[in-house]
Protein backbone atom coordinates (compact mmCIF):
# COMPACT_ATOMS: atom_id res chain seq x y z
CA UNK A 1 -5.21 -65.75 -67.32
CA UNK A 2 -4.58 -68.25 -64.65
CA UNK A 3 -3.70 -70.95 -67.59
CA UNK A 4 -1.12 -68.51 -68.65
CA UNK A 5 0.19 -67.72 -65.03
CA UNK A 6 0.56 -71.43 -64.48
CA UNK A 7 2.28 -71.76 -67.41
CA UNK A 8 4.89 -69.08 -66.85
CA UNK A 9 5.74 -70.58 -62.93
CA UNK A 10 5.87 -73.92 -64.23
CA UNK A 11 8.28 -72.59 -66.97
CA UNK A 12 10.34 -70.84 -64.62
CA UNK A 13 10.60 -73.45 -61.97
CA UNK A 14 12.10 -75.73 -65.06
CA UNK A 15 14.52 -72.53 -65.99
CA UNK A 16 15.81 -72.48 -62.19
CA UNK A 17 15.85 -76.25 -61.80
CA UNK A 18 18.05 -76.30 -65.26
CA UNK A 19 19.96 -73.64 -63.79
CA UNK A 20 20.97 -75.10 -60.14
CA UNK A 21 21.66 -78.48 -62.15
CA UNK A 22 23.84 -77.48 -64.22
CA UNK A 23 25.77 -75.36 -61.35
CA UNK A 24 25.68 -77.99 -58.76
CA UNK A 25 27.07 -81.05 -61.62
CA UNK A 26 30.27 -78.09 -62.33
CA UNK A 27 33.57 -80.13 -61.51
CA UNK A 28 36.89 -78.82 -62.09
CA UNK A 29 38.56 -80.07 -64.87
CA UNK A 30 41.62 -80.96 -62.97
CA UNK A 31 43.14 -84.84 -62.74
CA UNK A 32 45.46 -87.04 -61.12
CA UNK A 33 49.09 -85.98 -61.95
CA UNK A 34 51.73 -87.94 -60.55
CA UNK A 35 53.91 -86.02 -58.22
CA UNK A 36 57.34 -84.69 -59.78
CA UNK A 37 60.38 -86.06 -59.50
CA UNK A 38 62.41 -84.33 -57.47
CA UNK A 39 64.57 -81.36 -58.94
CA UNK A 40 67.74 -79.69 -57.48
CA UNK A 41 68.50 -76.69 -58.89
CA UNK A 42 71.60 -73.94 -57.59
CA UNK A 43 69.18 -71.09 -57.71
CA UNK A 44 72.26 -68.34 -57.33
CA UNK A 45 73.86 -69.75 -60.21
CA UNK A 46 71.00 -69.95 -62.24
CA UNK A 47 70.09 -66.16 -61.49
CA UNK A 48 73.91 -65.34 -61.98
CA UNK A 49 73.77 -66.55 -65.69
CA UNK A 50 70.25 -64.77 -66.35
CA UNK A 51 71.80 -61.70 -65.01
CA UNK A 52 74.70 -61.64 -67.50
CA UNK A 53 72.60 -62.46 -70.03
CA UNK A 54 70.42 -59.16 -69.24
CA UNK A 55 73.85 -57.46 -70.01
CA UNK A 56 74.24 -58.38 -73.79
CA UNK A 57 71.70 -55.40 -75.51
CA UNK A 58 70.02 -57.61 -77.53
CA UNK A 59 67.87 -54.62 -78.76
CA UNK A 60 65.55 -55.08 -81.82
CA UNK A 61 64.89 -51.55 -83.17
CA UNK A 62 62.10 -50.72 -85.90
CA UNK A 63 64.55 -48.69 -87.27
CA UNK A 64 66.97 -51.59 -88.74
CA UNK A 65 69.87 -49.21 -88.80
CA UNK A 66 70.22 -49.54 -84.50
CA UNK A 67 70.85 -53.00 -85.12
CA UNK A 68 73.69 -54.12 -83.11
CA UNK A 69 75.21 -56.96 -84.42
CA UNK A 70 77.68 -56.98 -81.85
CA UNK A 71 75.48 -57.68 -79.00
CA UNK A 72 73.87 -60.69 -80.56
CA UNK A 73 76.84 -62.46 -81.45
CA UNK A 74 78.00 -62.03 -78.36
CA UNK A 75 75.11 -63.40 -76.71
CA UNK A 76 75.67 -66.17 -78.78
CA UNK A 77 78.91 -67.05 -77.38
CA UNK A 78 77.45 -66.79 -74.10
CA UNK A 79 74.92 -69.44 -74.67
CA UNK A 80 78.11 -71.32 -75.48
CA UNK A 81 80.43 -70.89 -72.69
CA UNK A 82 77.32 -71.27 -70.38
CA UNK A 83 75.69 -73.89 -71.79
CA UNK A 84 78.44 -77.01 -72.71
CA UNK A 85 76.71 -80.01 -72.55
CA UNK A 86 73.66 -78.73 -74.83
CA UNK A 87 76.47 -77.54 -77.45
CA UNK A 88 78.31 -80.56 -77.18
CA UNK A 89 75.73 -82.72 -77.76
CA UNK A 90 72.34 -80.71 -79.44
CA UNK A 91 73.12 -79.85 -83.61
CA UNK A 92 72.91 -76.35 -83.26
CA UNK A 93 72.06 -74.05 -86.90
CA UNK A 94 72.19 -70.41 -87.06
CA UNK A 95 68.98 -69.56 -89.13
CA UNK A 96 68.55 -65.30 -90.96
CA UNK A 97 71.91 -64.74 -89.46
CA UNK A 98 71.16 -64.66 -85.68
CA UNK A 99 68.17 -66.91 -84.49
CA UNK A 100 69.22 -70.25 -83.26
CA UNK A 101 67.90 -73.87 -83.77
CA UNK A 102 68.83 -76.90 -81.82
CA UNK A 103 67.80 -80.23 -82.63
CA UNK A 104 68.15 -82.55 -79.92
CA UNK A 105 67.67 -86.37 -81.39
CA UNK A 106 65.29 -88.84 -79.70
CA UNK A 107 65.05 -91.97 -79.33
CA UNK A 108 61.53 -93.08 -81.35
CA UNK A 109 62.68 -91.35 -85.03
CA UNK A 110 58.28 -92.33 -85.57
CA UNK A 111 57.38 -90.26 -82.96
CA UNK A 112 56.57 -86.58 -84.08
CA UNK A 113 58.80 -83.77 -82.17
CA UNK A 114 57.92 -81.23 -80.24
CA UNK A 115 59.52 -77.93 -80.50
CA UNK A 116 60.27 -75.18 -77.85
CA UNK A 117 60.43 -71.77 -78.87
CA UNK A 118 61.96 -68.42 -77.11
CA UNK A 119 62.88 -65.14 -78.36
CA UNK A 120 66.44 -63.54 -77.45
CA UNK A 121 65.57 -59.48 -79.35
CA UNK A 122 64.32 -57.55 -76.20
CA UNK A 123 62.69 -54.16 -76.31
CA UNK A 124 64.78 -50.96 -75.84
CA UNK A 125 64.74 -49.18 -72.72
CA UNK A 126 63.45 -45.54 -72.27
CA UNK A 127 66.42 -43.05 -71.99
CA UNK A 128 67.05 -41.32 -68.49
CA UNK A 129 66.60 -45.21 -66.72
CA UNK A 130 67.97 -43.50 -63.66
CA UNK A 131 64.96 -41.34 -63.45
CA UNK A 132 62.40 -44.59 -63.50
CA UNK A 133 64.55 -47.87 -63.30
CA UNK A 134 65.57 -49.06 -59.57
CA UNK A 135 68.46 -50.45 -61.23
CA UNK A 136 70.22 -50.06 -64.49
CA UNK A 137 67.86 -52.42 -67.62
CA UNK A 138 71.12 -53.63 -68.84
CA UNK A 139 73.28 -54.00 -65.90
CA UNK A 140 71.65 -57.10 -64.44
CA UNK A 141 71.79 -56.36 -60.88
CA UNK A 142 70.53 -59.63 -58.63
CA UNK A 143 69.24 -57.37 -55.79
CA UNK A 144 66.75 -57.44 -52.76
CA UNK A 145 65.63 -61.71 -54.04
CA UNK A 146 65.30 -60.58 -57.49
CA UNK A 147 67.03 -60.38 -60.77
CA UNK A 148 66.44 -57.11 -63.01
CA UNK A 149 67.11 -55.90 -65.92
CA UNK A 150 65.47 -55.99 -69.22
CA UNK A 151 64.60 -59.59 -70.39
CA UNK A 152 63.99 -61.30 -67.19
CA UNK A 153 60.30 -61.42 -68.32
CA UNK A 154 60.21 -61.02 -71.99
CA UNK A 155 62.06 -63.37 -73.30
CA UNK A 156 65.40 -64.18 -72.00
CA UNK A 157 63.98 -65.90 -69.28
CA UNK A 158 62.48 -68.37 -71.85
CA UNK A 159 65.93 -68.43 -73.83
CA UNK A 160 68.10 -69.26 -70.41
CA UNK A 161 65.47 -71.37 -68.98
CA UNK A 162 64.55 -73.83 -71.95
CA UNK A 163 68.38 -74.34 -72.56
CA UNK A 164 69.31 -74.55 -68.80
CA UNK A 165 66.66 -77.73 -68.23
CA UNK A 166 68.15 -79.48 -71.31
CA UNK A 167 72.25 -78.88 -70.15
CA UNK A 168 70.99 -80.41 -66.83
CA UNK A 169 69.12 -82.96 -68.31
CA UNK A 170 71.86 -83.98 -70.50
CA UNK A 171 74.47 -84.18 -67.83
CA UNK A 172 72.25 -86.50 -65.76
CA UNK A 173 71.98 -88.66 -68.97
CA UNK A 174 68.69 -88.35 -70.34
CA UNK A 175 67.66 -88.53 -73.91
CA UNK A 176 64.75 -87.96 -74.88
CA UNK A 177 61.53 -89.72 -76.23
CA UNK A 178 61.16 -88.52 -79.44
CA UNK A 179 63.09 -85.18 -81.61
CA UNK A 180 63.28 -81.76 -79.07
CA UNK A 181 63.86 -78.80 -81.61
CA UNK A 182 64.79 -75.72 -79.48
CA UNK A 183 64.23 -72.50 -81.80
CA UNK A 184 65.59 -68.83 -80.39
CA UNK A 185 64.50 -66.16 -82.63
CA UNK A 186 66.19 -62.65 -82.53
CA UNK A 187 63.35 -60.36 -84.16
CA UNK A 188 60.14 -61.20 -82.54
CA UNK A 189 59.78 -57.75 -80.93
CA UNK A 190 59.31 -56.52 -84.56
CA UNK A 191 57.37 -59.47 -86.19
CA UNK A 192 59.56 -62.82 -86.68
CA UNK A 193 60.24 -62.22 -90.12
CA UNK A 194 64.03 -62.76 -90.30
CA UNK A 195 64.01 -65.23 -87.71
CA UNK A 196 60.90 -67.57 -86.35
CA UNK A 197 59.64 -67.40 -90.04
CA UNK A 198 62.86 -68.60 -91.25
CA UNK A 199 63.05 -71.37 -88.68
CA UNK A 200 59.57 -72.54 -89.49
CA UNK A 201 60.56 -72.25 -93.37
CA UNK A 202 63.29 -74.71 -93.02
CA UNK A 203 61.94 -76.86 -91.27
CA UNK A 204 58.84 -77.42 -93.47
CA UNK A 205 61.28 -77.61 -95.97
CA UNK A 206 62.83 -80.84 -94.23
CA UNK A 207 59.16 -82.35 -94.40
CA UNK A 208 59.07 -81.68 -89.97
CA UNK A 209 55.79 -82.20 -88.68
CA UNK A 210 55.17 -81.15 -85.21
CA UNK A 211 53.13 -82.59 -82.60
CA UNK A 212 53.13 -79.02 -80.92
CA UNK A 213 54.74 -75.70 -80.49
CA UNK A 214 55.07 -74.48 -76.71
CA UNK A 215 56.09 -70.26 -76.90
CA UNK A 216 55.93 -67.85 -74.62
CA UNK A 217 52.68 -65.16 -74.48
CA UNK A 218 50.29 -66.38 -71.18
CA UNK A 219 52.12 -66.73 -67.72
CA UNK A 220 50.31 -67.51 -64.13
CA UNK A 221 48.74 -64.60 -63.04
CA UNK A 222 47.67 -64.07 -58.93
CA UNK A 223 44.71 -61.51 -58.86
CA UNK A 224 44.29 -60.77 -62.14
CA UNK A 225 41.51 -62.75 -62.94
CA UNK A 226 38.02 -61.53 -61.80
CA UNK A 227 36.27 -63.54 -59.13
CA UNK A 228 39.06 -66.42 -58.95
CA UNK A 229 40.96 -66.13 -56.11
CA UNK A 230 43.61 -69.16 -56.76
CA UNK A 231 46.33 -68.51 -59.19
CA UNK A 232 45.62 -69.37 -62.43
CA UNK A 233 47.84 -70.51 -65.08
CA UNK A 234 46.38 -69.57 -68.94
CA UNK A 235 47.40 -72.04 -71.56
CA UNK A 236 47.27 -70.02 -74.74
CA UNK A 237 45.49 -71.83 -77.50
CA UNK A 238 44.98 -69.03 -79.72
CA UNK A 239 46.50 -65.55 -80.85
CA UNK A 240 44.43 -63.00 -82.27
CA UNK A 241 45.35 -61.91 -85.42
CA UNK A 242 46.81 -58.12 -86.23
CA UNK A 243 46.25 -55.50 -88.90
CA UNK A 244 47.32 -51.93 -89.49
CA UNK A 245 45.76 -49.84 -91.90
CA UNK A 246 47.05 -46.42 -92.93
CA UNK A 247 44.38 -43.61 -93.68
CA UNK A 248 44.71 -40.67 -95.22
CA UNK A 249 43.62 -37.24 -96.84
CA UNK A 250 44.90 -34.54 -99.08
CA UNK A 251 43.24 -31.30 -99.39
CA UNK A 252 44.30 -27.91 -100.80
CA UNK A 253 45.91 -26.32 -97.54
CA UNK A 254 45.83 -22.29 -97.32
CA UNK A 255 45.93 -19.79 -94.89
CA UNK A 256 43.64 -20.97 -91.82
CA UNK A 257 41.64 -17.86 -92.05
CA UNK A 258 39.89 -18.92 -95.13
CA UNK A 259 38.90 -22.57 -94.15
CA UNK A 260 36.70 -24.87 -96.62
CA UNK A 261 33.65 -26.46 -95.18
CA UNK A 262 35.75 -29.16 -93.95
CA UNK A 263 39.66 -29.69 -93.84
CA UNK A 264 41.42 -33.02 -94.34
CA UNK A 265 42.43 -33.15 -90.94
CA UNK A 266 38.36 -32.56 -90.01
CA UNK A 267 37.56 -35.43 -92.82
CA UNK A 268 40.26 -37.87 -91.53
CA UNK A 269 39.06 -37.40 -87.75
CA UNK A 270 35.44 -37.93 -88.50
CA UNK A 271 36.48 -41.44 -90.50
CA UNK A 272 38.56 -42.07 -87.47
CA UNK A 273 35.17 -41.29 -85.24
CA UNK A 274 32.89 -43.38 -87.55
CA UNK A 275 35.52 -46.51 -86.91
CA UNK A 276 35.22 -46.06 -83.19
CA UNK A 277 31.71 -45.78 -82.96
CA UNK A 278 30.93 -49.04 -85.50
CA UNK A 279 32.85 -51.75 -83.56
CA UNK A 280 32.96 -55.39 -84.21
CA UNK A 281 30.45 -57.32 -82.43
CA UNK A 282 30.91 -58.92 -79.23
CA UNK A 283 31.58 -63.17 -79.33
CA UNK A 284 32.31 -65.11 -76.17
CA UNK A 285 33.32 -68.29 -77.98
CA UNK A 286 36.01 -70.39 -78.68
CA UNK A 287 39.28 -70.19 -76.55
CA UNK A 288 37.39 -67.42 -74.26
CA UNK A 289 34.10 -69.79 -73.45
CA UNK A 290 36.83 -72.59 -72.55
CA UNK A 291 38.45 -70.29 -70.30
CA UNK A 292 35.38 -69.27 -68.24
CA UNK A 293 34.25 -72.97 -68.29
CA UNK A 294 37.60 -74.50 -67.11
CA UNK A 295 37.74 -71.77 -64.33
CA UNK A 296 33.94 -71.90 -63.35
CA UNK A 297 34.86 -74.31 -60.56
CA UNK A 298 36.94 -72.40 -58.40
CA UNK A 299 34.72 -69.12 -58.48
CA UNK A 300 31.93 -68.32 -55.88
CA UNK A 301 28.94 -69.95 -56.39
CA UNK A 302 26.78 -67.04 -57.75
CA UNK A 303 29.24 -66.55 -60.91
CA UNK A 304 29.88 -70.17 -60.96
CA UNK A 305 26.24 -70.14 -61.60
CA UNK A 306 26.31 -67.70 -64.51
CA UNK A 307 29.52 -69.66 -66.16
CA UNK A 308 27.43 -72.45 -65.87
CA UNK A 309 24.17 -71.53 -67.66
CA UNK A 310 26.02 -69.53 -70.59
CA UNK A 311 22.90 -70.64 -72.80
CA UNK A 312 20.70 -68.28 -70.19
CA UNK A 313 23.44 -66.01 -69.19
CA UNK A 314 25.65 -65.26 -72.32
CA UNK A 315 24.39 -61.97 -73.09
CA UNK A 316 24.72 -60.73 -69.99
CA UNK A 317 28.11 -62.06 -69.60
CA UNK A 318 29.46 -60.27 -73.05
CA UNK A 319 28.08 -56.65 -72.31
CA UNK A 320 29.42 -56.85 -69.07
CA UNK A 321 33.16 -58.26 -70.47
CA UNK A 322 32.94 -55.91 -73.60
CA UNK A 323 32.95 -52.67 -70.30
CA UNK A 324 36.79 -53.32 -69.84
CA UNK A 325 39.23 -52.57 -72.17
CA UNK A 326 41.24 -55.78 -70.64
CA UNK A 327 38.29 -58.32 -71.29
CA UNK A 328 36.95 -56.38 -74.49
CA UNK A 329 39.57 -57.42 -76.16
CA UNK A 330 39.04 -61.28 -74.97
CA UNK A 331 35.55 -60.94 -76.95
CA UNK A 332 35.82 -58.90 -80.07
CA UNK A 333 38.52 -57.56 -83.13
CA UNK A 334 39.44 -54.46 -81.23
CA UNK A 335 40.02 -50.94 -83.46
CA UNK A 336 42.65 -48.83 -82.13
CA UNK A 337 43.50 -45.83 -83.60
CA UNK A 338 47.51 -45.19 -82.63
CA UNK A 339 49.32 -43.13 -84.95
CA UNK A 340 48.06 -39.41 -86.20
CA UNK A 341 49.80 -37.00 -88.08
CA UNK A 342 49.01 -33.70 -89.83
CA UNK A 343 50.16 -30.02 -89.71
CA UNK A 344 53.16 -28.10 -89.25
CA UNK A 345 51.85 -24.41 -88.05
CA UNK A 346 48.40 -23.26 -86.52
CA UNK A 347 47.77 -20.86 -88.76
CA UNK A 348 48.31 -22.64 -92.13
CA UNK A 349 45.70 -25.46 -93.56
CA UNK A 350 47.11 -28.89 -93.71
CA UNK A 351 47.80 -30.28 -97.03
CA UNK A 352 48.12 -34.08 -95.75
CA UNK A 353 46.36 -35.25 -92.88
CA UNK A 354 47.36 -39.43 -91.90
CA UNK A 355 46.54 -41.46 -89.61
CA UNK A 356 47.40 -45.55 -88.54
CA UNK A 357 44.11 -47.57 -87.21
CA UNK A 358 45.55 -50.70 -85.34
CA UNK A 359 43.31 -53.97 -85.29
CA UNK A 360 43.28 -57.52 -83.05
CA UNK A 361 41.28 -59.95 -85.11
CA UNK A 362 39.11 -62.34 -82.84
CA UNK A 363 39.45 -65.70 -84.11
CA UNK A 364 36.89 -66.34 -86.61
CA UNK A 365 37.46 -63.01 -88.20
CA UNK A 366 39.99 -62.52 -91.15
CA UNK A 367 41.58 -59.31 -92.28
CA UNK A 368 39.92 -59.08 -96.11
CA UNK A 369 36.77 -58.65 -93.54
CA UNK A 370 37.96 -56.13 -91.61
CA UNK A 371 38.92 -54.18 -94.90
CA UNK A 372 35.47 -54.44 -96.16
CA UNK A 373 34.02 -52.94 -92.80
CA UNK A 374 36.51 -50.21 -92.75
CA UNK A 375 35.57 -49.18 -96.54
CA UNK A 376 31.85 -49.71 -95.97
CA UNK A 377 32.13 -47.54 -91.99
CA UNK A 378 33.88 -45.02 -93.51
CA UNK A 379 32.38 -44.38 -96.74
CA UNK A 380 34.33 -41.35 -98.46
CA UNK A 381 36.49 -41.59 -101.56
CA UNK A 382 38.02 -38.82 -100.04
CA UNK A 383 39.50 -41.05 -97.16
CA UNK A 384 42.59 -43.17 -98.73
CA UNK A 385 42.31 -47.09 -97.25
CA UNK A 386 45.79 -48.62 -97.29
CA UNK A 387 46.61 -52.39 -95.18
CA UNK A 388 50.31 -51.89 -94.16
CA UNK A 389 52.33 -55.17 -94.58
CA UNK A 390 54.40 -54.58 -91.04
CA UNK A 391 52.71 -56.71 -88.32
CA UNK A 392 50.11 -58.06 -90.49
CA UNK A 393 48.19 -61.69 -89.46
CA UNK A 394 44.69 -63.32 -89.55
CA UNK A 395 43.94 -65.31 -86.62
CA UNK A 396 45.80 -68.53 -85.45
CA UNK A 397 44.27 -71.90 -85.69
CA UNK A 398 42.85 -73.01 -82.66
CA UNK A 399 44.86 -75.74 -80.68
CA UNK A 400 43.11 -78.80 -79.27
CA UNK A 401 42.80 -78.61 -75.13
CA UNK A 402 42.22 -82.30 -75.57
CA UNK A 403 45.31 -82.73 -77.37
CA UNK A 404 48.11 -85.07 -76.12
CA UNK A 405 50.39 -81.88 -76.35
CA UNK A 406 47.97 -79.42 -74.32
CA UNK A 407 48.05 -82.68 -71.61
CA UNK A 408 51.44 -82.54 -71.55
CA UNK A 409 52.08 -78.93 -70.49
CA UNK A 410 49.25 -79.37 -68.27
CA UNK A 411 50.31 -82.40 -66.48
CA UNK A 412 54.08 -80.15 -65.72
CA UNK A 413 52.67 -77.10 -64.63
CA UNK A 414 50.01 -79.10 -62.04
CA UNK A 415 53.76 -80.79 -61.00
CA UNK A 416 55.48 -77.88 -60.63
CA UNK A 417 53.34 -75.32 -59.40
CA UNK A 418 49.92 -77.36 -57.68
CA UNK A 419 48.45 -74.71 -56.17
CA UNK A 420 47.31 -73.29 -59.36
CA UNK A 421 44.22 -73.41 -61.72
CA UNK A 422 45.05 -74.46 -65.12
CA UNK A 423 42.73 -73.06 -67.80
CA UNK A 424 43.28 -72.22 -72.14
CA UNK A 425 43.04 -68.78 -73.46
CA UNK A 426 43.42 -66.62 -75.67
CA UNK A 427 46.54 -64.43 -76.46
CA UNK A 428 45.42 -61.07 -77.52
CA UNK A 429 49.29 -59.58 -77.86
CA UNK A 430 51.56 -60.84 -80.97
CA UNK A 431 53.95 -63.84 -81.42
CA UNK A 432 56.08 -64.85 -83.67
CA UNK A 433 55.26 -68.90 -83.18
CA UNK A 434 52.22 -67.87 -85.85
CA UNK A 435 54.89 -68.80 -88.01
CA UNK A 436 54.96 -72.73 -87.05
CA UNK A 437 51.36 -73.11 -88.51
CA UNK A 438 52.03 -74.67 -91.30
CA UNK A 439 53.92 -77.48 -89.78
CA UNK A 440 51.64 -78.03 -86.46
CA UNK A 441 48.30 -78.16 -85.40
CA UNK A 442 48.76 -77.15 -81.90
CA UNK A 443 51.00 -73.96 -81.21
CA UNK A 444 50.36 -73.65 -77.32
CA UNK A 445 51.24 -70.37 -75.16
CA UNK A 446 52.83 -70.26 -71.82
CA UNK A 447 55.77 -68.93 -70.03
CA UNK A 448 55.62 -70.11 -66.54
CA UNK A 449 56.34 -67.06 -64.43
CA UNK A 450 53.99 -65.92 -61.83
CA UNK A 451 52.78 -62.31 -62.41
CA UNK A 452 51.14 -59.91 -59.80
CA UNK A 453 48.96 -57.24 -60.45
CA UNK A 454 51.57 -54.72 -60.07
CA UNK A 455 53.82 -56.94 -62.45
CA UNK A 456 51.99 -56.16 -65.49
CA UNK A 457 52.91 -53.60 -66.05
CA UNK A 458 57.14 -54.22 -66.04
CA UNK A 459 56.45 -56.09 -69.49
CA UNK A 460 57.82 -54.00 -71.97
CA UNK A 461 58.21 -51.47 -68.91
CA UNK A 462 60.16 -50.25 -66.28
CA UNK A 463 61.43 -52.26 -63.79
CA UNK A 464 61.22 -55.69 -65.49
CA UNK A 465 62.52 -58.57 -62.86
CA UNK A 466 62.02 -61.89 -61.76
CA UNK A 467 62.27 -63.47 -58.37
CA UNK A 468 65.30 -65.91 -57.44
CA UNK A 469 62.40 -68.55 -56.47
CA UNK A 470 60.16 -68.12 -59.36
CA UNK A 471 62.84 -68.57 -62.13
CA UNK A 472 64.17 -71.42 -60.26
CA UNK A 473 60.41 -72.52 -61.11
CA UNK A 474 60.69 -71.63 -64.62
CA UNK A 475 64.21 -74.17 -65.09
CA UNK A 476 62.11 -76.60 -63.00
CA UNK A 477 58.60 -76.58 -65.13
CA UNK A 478 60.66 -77.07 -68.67
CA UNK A 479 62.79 -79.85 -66.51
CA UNK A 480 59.37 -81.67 -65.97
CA UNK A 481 57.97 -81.06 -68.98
CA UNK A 482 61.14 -82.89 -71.01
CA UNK A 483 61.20 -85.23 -68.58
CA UNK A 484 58.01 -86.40 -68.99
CA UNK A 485 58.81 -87.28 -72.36
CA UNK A 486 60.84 -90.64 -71.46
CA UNK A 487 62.98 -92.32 -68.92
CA UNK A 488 66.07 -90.77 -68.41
CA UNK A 489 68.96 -93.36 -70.34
């Protein structure tokens, strides 16, 4: 007995001298970067041609038919009239009828381009905008330090930033490096078919291989992240992949006094129940287990302990980030039952009961295998098991955070904005940049705007804005980031 009490201190004086090793040896993963050349910037007229381009409805419906083709030609002459220099000088291609591709030559034709990609579609705004909206979402007031109006944080901002740091850059003479492609879709908000796709399409077609992608998706957040108390700016390495599936049930209908044993809408809410209650399983790897070690550093010691140790500590860690709906979906394919539709009076049987079960793949996971755990969770020929084709994706590749392209962003945003903590991640929403797969390793996610808690939720919502100071920073990061390409000519 005292062999085997021995035995068990000596063990666990080894586990906790493993444990305050490992947390003692965490560094931060943050090095040298040069200081940035100084950038002068007219910050009203930057937010004065933002705000006029909130004005052009730029709307991308699901319903095709709302398509205003006025608005985004119009936009496009916009771009022109604002933007000279880049028109005058960058080959510019409409691609599916409205996106837009710029190729700006380099110097080194061996060097690989990079390519930086926006979206111009926004999403509509809820009627009655007087009732919620401070100011009008298509009006683009610049009011009280900030600019509003729908697109000022998804994805206009992009659009008039990317193109305002290359007509700058071009009027001070630079050229870059190697081959800039600039690519402005119009139909992300409903999957990229007609326009990133397209974009990508071509330019495999021209035999383009790209050292990286840099798209929108992951921004710098301040309090957001749990336990890290520095802003911290998320690198997107990965997108989780998205599939809908359409289930559904016919039975007999009636009268609702005379009810079989169970009715098609009972039948299609227990398969709906049986979904919810069989999840995926939970996996802290990949881009998430980057994440938490790159930002181990800067949180207090206890959890910096934890981050540290994952090979004590990892189950502990998943149960308690699989508790939140935010961080649940960081670890696992996520089911999410959305649409559900059966009925017309209460006192008559349904004859068609339907229902749309959305799903986030996790990296790792493809969609033939969440088909095959739908059929096999649900288990009744009487439930009909349809994938719809709409927003329909396995996972991204991962990108490299060693690669010279993942560096590169880095090395701007610690320029631009040092206060920050730069980690990867993982991008749990949908992109269109999926698209530029086949033609690059590395598709990388960030949009550098700085997002409060109580910004989150003006994405796709009401009162979308963006400071005067913090788009200036936007113009300035993509400024850097070109810039460190080459020596201005």
């Amino acid at each position: 007995m005292k062999k085997l009490l021995l035995v068990a201190v000596v063990g666990l004086m080894v586990v906790a001298s493993v444990v305050l090793f490992k947390t003692m040896t965490v560094s931060s993963g943050k090095t040298e970067t040069p200081p940035a050349s100084r950038i002068v910037l007219d910050k009203q007229a930057l937010a004065e041609r933002l705000a006029a381009a909130v004005q052009f409805q730029t709307i991308f419906y699901e319903d095709p038919a709302l398509f205003d083709e006025k608005e985004f030609k119009g936009f496009q002459k916009f771009l022109e009239r604002s933007f000279p220099a880049v028109h005058a000088t960058m080959q510019k291609e409409i691609v599916g009828d409205y996106s837009l591709l710029y190729t700006w030559k380099g110097q080194d034709d061996k060097a690989m381009p990079i390519l930086l990609a926006a979206h111009m579609d926004v999403v509509p705004a809820e009627s009655g905008w007087g009732k919620n909206w401070r100011y009008p979402p298509f009006q683009g007031n610049i009011a009280d330090g900030f600019i509003w109006g729908r697109g000022t944080l998804d994805d206009k901002v992009s659009v008039l930033g990317i193109l305002e740091a290359t007509e700058k850059l071009i009027k001070e003479g630079y050229v870059p490096r190697r081959t800039i492609y600039l690519a402005f879709g119009h139909d992300e908000e409903v999957g990229g078919k007609h326009g990133a796709a397209k974009i990508a399409a071509l330019l495999q077609s021209r035999g383009v291989k790209l050292d990286y992608v840099l798209d929108e998706a992951l921004t710098i957040t301040e309090g957001v992240v749990p336990n890290v108390s520095k802003p911290v700016a998320l690198v997107g390495i990965a997108e989780k992949g998205c599939l809908s599936i359409e289930l559904s049930v016919e039975g007999e209908g009636g009268h609702s006094s005379m009810p079989p044993p169970q009715t098609a809408i009972g039948i299609l809410s227990s398969a709906i129940s049986k979904l919810e209650q069989n999840q995926f399983p939970v996996r802290m790897e990949g881009p998430v287990k980057k994440m938490f070690e790159a930002l181990s550093p800067d949180m207090p010691v206890g959890m910096k302990a934890v981050f540290a140790n994952l090979w004590l500590f990892k189950g502990l860690v998943e149960k308690k980030l699989a508790s939140a709906p935010r961080t649940n979906a960081l670890v696992r394919t996520t089911v999410a039952p959305t649409i559900f539709q059966a009925g017309v009076k209460e006192n008559v049987l349904a004859t068609k009961a339907r229902a749309v079960v959305n799903y986030r793949l996790l990296p790792g996971d493809t969609i033939d295998e969440v088909l095959l755990k739908v059929r096999k969770t649900i288990n009744d020929p009487r439930v009909k098991i349809v994938a719809l084709e709409g927003f329909k994706s396995n996972p991204s590749k991962i990108a490299d955070p060693q690669s010279e392209g993942y560096r590169a962003v880095q090395k701007a945003i610690y320029q631009v904005f040092p206060e920050v903590t730069v980690a990867p991640g993982l991008v749990v929403a949908a992109t269109d940049s999926r698209y530029y797969s086949a033609i690059t390793g590395n598709v990388l996610h960030f949009l550098p705007i700085r997002l409060r808690a109580d910004d989150l939720r003006r994405l796709h919502g009401t009162d979308e804005r963006i400071s005067l100071e913090d788009y200036s920073r936007v113009v300035s990061f993509y400024v850097q980031l070109i810039r460190n390409e080459g020596t201005a000519q």
